[in-house]
Protein backbone atom coordinates (compact mmCIF):
# COMPACT_ATOMS: atom_id res chain seq x y z
CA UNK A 1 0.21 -12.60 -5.46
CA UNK A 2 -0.25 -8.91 -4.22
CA UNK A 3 1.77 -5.88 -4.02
CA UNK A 4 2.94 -4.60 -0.89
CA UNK A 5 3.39 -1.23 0.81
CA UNK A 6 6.49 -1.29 2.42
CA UNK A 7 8.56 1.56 4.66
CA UNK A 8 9.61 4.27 2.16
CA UNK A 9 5.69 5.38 2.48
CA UNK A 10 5.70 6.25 6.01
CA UNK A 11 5.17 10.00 6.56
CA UNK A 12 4.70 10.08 2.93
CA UNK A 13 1.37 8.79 2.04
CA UNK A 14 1.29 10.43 -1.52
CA UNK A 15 -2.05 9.13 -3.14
CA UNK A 16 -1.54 9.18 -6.68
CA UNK A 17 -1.43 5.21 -5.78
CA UNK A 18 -4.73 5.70 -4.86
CA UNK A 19 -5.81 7.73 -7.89
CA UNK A 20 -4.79 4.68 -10.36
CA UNK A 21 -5.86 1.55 -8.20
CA UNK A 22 -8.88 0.31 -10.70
CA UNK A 23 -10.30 -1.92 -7.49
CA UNK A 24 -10.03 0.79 -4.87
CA UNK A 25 -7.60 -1.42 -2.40
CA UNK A 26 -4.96 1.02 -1.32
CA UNK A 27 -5.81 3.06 1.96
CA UNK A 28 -6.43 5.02 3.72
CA UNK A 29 -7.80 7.35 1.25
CA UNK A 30 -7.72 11.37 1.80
CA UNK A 31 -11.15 11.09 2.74
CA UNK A 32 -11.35 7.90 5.19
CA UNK A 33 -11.44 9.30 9.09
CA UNK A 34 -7.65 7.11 9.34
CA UNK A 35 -5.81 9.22 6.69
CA UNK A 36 -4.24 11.68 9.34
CA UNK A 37 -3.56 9.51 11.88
CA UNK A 38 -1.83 6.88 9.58
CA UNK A 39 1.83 6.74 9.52
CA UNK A 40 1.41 5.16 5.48
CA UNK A 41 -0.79 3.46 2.79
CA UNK A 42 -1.85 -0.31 3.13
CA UNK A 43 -2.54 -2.70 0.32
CA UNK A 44 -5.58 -5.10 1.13
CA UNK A 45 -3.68 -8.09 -0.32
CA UNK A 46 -7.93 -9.84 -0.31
CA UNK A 47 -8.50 -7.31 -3.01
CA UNK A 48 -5.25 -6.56 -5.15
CA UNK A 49 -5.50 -7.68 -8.51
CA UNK A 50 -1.96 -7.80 -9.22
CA UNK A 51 -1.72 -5.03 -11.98
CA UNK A 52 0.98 -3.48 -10.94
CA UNK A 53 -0.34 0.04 -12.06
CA UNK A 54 0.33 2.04 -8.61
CA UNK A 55 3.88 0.77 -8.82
CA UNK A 56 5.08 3.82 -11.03
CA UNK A 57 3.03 6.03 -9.73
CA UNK A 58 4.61 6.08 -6.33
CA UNK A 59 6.98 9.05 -5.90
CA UNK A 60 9.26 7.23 -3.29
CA UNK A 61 9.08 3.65 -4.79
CA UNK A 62 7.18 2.21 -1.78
CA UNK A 63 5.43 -0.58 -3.56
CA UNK A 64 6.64 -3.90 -5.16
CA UNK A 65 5.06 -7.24 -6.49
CA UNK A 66 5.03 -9.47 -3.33
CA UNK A 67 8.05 -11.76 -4.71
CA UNK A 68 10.05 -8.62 -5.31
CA UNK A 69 10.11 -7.22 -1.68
CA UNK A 70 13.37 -6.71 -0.26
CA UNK A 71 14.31 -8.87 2.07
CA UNK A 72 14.63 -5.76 5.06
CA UNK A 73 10.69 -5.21 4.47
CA UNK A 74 9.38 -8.27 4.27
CA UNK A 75 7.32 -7.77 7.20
CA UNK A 76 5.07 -5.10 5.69
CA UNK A 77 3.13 -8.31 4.02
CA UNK A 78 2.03 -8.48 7.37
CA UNK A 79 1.86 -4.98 8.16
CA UNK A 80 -0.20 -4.50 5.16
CA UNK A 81 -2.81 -7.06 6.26
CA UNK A 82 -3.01 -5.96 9.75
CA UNK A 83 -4.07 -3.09 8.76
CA UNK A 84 -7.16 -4.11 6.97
CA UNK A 85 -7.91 -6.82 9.73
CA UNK A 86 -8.13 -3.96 12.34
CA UNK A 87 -10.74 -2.33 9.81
């Protein structure tokens, strides 16, 4: 399982995520060439452990467990891994 991005993040892109991600798979960071032309943060779903600690630290409640996405964003699993495919 993996935690998933999904559309409350886009035109947000608040990085405290980032900040508490012990395995450094949320991105773009602030510093990555991408971050201002990104319309939101991607979970690599290869590299998320699962911990669940960027949940609560997303202002806009953006990210949930992978068998807790609602059913109207389902498709940012896929979004998500596109992302880091295009890499």
């Amino acid at each position: 399982m993996t935690h998933i991005i999904a559309e409350p993040c886009i035109g947000t892109k608040d990085t405290s995520c980032v900040d508490v991600c012990p395995v450094d798979c949320i991105h773009p960071t602030k510093d990555n060439e991408k971050f201002e032309t990104a319309k939101m943060l991607y979970i690599d779903p290869d590299t998320c452990i699962d911990c669940g600690l960027c949940v609560d630290e997303c202002p806009v409640q953006a990210i949930f467990p992978e068998e807790d996405l609602p059913e109207e964003w389902k498709n940012y699993l896929e979004v998500n891994t596109a992302w880091f495919e295009e890499e």
